[in-house]
C-alpha atoms as a PDB file:
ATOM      1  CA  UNK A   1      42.172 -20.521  18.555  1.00  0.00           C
ATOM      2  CA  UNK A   2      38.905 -18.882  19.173  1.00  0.00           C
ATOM      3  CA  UNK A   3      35.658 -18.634  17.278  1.00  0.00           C
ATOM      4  CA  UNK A   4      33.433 -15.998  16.658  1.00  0.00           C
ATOM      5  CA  UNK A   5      29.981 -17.277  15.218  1.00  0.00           C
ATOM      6  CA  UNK A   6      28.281 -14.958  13.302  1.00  0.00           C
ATOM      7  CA  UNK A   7      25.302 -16.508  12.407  1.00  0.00           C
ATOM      8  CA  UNK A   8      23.959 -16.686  15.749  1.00  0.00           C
ATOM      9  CA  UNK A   9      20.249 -14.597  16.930  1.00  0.00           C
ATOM     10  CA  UNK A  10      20.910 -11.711  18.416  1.00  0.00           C
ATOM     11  CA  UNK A  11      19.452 -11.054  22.078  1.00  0.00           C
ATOM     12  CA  UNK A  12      18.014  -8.213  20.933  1.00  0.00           C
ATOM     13  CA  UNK A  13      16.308  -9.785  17.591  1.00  0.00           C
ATOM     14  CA  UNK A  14      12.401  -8.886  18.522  1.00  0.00           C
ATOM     15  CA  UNK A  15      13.951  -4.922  19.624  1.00  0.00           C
ATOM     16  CA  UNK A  16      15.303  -4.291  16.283  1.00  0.00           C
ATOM     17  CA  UNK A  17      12.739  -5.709  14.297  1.00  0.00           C
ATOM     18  CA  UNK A  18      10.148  -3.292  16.177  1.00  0.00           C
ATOM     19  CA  UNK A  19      12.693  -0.851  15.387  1.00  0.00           C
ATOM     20  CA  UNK A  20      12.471  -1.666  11.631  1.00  0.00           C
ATOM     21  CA  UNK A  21       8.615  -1.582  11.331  1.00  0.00           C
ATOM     22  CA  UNK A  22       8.337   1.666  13.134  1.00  0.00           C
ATOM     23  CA  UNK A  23      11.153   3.363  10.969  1.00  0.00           C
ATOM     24  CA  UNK A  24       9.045   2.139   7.898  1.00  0.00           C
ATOM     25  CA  UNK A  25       6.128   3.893   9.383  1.00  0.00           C
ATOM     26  CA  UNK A  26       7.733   6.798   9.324  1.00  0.00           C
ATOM     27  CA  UNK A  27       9.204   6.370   5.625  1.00  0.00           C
ATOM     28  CA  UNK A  28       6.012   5.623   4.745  1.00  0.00           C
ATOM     29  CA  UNK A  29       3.907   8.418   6.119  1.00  0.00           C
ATOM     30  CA  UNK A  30       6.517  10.980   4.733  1.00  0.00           C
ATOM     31  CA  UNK A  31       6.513   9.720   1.487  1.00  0.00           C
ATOM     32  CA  UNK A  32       2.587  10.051   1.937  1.00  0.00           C
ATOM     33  CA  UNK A  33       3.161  13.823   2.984  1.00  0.00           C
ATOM     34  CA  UNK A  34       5.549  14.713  -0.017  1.00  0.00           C
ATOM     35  CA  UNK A  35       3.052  13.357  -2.632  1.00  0.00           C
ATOM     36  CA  UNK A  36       0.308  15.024  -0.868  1.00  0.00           C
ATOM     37  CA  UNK A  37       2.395  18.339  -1.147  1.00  0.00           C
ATOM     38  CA  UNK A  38       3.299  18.371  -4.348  1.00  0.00           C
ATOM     39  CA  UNK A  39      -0.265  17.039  -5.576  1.00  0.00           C
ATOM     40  CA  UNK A  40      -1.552  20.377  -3.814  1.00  0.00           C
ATOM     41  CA  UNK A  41       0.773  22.220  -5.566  1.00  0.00           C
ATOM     42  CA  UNK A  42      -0.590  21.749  -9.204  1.00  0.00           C
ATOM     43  CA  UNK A  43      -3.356  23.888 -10.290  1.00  0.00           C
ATOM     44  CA  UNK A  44      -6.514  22.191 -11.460  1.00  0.00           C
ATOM     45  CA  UNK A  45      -5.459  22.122 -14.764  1.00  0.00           C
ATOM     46  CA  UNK A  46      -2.833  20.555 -14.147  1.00  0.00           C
ATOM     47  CA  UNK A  47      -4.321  17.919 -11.907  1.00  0.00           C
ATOM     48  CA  UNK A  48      -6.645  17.050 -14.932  1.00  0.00           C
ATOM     49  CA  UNK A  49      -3.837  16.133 -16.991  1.00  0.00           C
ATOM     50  CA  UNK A  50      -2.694  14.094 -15.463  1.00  0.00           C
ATOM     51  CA  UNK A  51      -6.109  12.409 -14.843  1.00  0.00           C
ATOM     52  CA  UNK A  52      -6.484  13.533 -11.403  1.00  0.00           C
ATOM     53  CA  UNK A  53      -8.969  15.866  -9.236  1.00  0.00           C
ATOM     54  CA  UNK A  54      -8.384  17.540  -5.717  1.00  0.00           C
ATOM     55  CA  UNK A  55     -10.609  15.061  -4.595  1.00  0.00           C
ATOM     56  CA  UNK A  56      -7.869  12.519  -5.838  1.00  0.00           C
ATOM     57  CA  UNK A  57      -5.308  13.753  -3.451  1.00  0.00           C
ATOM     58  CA  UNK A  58      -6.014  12.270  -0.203  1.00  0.00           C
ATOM     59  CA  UNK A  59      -6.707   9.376  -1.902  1.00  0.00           C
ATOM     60  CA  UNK A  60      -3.238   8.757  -4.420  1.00  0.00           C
ATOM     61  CA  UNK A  61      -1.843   9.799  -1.006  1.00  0.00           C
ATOM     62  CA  UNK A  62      -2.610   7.172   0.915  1.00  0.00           C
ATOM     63  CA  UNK A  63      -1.510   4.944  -1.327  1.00  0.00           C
ATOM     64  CA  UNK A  64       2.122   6.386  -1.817  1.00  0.00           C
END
């Protein structure tokens, strides 16, 4: 009978995890490019409701 462990590292362990960081990059800096979009879609009016200038944008996008 032969066993298959499944627990083991992979070879490729360090690969994937680079992988994994750089996809979350990109997750990231879309996510920061949708808010920024739709922030600079509301009219200033708008932006003020919701406690927020277009100086605010950059900023709240960053952090998204």
């Amino acid at each position: 009978m032969s066993v298959y462990a499944t627990n083991r590292a992979s070879a490729n362990g360090a690969a994937s995890g680079i992988v994994s960081r750089i996809a979350s990059a990109i997750v990231a800096w879309n996510d920061a490019r949708v808010t920024r979009n739709a922030l600079a879609k509301l009219t200033d009016r708008e932006l003020d409701d919701i406690g927020l200038s277009r100086g605010d944008i950059d900023f709240i996008g960053a952090r998204a």
